[in-house]
Protein backbone atom coordinates (compact mmCIF):
# COMPACT_ATOMS: atom_id res chain seq x y z
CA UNK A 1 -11.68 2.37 -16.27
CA UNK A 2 -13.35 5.18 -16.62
CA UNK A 3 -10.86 8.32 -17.31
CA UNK A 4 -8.20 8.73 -19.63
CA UNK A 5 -5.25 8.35 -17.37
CA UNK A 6 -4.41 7.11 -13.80
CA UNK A 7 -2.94 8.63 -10.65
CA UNK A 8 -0.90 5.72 -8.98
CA UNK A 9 0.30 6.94 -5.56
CA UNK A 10 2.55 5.67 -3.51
CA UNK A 11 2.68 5.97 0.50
CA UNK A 12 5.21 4.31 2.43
CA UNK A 13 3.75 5.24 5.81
CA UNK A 14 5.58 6.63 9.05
CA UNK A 15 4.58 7.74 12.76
CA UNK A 16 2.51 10.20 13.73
CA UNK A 17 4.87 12.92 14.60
CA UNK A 18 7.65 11.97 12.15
CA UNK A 19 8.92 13.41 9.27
CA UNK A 20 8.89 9.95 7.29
CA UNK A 21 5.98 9.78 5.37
CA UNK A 22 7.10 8.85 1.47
CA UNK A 23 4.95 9.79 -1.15
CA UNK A 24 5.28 9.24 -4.78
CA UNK A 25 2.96 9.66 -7.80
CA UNK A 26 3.01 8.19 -11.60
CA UNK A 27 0.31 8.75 -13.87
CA UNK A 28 -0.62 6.28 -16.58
CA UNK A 29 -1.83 6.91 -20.00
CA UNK A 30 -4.71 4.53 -20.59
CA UNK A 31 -4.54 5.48 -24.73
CA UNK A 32 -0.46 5.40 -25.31
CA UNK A 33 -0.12 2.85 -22.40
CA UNK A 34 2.78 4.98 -20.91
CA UNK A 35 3.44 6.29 -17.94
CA UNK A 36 5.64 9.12 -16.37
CA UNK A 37 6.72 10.31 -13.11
CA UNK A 38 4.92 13.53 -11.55
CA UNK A 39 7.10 16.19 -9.78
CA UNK A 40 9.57 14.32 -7.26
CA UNK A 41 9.24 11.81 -4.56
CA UNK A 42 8.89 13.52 -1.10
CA UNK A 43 9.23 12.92 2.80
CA UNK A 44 6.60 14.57 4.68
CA UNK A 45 5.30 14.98 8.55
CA UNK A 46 1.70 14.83 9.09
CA UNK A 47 0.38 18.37 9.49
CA UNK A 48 -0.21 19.80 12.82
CA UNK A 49 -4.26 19.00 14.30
CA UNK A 50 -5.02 17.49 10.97
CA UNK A 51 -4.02 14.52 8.13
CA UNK A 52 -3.12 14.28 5.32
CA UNK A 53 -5.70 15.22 2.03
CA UNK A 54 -4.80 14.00 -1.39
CA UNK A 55 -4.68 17.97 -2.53
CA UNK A 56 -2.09 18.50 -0.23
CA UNK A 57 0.01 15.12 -1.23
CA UNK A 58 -0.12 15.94 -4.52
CA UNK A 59 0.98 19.80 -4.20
CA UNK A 60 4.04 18.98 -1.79
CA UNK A 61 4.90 16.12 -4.67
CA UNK A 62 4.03 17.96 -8.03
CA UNK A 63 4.53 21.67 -7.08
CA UNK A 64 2.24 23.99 -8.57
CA UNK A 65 -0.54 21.55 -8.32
CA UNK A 66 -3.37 22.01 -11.72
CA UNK A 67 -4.93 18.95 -11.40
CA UNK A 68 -8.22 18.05 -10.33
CA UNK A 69 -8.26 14.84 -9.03
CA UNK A 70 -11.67 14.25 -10.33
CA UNK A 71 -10.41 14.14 -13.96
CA UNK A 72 -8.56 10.77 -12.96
CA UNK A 73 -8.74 7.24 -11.70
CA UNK A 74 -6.84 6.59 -8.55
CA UNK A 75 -4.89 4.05 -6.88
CA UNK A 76 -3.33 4.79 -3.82
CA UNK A 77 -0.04 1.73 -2.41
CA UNK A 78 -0.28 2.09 1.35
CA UNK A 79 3.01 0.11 3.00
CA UNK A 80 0.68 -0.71 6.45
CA UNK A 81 -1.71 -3.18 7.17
CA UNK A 82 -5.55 -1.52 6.75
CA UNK A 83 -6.71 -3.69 9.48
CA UNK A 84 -5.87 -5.55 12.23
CA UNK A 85 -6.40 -9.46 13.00
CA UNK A 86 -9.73 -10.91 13.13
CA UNK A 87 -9.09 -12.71 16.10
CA UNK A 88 -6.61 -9.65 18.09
CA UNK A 89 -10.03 -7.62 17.32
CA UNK A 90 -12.50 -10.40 19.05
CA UNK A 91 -9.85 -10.68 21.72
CA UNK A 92 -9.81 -7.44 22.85
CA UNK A 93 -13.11 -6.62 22.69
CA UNK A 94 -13.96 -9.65 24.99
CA UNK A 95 -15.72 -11.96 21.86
CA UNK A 96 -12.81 -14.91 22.10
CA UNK A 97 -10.53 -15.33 25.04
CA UNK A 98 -8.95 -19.10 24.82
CA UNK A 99 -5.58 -18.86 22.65
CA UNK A 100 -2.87 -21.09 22.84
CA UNK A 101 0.97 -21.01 22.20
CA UNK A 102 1.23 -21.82 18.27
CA UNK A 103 3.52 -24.39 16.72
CA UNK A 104 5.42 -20.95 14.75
CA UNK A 105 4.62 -16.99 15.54
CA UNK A 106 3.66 -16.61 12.32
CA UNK A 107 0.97 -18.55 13.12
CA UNK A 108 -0.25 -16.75 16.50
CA UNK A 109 -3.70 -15.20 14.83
CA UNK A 110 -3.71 -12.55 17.76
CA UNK A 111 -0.76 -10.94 15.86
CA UNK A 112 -0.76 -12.49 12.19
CA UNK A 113 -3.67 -11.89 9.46
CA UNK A 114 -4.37 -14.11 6.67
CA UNK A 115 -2.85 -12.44 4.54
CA UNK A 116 0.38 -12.29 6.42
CA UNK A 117 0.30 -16.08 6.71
CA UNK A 118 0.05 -16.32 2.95
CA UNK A 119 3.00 -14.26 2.17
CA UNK A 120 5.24 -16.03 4.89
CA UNK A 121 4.01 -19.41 3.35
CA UNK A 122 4.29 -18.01 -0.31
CA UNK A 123 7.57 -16.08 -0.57
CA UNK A 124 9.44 -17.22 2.41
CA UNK A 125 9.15 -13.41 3.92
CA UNK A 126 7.37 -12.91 7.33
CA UNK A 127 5.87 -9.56 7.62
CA UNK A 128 5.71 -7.35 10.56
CA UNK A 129 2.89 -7.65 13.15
CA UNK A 130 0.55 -4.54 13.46
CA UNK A 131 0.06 -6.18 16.99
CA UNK A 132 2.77 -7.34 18.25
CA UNK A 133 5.96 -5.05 16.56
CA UNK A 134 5.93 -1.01 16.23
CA UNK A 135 4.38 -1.27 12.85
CA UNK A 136 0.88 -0.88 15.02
CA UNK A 137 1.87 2.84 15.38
CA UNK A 138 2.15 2.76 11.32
CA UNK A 139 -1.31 1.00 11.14
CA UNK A 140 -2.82 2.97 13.07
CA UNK A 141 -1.61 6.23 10.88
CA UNK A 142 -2.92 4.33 7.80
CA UNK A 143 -6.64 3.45 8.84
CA UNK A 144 -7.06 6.76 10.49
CA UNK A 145 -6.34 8.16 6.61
CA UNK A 146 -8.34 5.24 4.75
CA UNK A 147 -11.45 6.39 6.76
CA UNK A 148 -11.24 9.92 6.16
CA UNK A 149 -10.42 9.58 2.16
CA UNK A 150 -13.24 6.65 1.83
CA UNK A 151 -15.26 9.49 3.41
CA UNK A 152 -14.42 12.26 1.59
CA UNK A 153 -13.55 10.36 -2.57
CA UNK A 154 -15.90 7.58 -2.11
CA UNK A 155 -12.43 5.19 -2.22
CA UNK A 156 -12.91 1.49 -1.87
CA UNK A 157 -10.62 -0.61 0.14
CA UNK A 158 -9.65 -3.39 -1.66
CA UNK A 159 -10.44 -6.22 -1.01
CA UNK A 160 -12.76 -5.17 2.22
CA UNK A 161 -14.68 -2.53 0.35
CA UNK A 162 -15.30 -2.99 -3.18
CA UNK A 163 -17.30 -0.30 -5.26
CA UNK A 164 -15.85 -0.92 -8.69
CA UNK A 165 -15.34 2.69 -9.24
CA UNK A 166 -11.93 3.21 -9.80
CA UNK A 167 -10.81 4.69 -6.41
CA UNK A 168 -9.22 1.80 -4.99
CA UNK A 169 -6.71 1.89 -1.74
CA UNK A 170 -4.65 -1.30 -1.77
CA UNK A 171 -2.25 -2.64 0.77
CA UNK A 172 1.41 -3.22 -0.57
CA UNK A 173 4.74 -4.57 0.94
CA UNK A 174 7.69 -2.40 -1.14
CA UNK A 175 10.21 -5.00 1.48
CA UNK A 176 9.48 -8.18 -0.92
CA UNK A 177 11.11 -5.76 -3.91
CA UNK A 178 14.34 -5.53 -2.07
CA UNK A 179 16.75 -7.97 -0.41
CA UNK A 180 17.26 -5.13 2.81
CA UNK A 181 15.85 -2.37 4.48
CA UNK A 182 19.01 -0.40 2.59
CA UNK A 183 19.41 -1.88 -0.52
CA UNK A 184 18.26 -1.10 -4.01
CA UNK A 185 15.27 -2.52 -5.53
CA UNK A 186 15.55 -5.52 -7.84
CA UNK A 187 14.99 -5.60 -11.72
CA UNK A 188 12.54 -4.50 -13.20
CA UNK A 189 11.71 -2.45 -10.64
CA UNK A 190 15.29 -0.58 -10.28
CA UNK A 191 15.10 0.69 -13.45
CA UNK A 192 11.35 2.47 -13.03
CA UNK A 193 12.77 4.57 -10.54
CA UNK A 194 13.99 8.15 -10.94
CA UNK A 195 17.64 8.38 -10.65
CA UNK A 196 17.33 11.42 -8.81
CA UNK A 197 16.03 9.06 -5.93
CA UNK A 198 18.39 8.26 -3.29
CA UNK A 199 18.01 4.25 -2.42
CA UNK A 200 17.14 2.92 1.32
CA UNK A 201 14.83 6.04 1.83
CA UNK A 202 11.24 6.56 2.87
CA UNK A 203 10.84 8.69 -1.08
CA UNK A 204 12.64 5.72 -2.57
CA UNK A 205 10.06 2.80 -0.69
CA UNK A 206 6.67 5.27 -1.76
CA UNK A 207 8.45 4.97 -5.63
CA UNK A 208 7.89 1.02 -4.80
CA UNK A 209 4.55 1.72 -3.53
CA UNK A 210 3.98 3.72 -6.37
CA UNK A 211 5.28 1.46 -8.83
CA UNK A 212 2.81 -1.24 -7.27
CA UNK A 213 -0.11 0.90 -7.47
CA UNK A 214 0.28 1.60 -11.13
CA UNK A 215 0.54 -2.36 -11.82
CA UNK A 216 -2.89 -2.71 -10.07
CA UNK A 217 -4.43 0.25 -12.22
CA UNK A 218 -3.07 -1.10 -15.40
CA UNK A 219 -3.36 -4.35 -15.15
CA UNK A 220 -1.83 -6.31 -18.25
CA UNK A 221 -1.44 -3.16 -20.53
CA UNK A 222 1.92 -2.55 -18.34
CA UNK A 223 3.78 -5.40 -19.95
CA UNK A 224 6.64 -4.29 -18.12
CA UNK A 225 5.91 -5.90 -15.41
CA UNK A 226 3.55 -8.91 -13.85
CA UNK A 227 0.07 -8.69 -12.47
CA UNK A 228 -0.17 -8.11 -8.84
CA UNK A 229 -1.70 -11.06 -6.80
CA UNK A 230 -4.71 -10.92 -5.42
CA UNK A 231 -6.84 -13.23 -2.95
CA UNK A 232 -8.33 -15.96 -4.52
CA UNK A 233 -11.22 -15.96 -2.91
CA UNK A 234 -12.15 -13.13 -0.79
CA UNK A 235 -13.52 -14.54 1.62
CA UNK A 236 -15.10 -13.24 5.12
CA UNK A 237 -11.76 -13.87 6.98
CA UNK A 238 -10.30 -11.84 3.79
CA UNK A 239 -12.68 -8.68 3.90
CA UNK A 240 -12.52 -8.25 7.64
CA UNK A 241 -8.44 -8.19 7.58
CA UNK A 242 -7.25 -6.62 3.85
CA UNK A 243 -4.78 -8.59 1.67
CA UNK A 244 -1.56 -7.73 0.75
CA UNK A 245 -1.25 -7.44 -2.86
CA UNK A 246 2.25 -8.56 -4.25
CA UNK A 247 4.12 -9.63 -7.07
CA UNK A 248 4.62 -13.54 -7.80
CA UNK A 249 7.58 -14.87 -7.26
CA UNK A 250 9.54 -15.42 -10.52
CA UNK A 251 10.04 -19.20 -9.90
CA UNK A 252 6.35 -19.28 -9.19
């Protein structure tokens, strides 16, 4: 890393006319190996004939907003798949047409990626389908962002897009923190969380998010928590369809 401190943001993605949209920030101090919550988690609605930009995020979140973006490393926690299915992409566009009822729907590749799989088969949790259940509306919202923000801070999408220099958008699944939609986060990840935060909102999931994406920037110097898992291989399957990137399970 590059910088002296981190940005870790977290987005817990909505619709596209909804006011749902959870952001969160916490910035990491590389030196004291601390970190702190900026300003106050917030809900927003995509403004009107544009998206998103990371100035704006971090104004509506911080306030008076001073700082340059530049002057830090950056993670961003996106809760929506950055891709779709290999195969729901060849299907459509005519490459693969012969698919065949599978033994479980987890295992339907039209709907499912890899990485979904892995989590189902890992942690016992099967995650939405960007395909087959409204989270394709989320997606959608998600990749439409990625693009413009890879075009516009040279991001890379991890683990599709990789240019080791310390912009990196990862996918994250705040659900696997919680044991429902409603409830409070489990320890450790409870007590991170500004009190001030009400639990079972789209703020409180972007903390999660948030929370993730700081793990990922600091790596092992956060003792207070594990590393995030990451593929083992990334493989072509891997790089076409984005990975989730999770904590292990503590029986693991």
């Amino acid at each position: 890393m590059s910088k002296n401190n981190l940005l870790a943001i977290g987005w817990d993605v909505g619709g596209w006319m909804g006011a749902n949209h959870g952001f969160s920030i916490i910035c990491w101090d590389y030196e004291q190996k601390k970190y702190s919550w900026l300003g106050d988690p917030v809900e927003l609605r995509i403004p009107a004939k544009s998206l998103f930009s990371l100035n704006y995020i971090l104004q509506k979140v911080i306030g008076e907003n001073e700082i340059k973006i530049n002057d830090y490393d950056l993670v961003i926690g996106i809760d929506a798949p950055l891709s779709f299915p290999r195969k729901f992409k060849d299907f459509i566009n005519g490459k693969e047409k012969a698919f065949y009822r599978p033994e479980k729907e987890i295992y339907n590749q039209l709907a499912y990626r890899k990485t979904d799989v892995h989590i189902y088969e890992e942690l016992a949790k099967k995650p939405l389908s960007a395909v087959f259940d409204r989270l394709g509306t989320n997606a959608t919202v998600a990749i439409a962002h990625l693009n413009k923000w890879v075009a516009e801070h040279n991001f890379s999408v991890q683990p599709m897009l990789n240019k080791n220099n310390q912009r990196d958008l990862i996918e994250v699944y705040p659900a696997l923190l919680k044991a429902s939609k409603y409830a409070a986060a489990a320890e450790p990840f409870k007590d991170m969380i500004p009190a001030s935060v009400k639990v079972g909102t789209d703020a409180y999931d972007s903390a999660l998010c948030a929370i993730m994406a700081l793990a990922y920037g600091a790596g092992s110097d956060l003792k207070k928590l594990p590393n995030l898992v990451g593929p083992e291989v990334a493989d072509q399957k891997v790089k076409d369809e984005g990975w989730i990137y999770y904590f292990p399970a503590k029986n693991k």
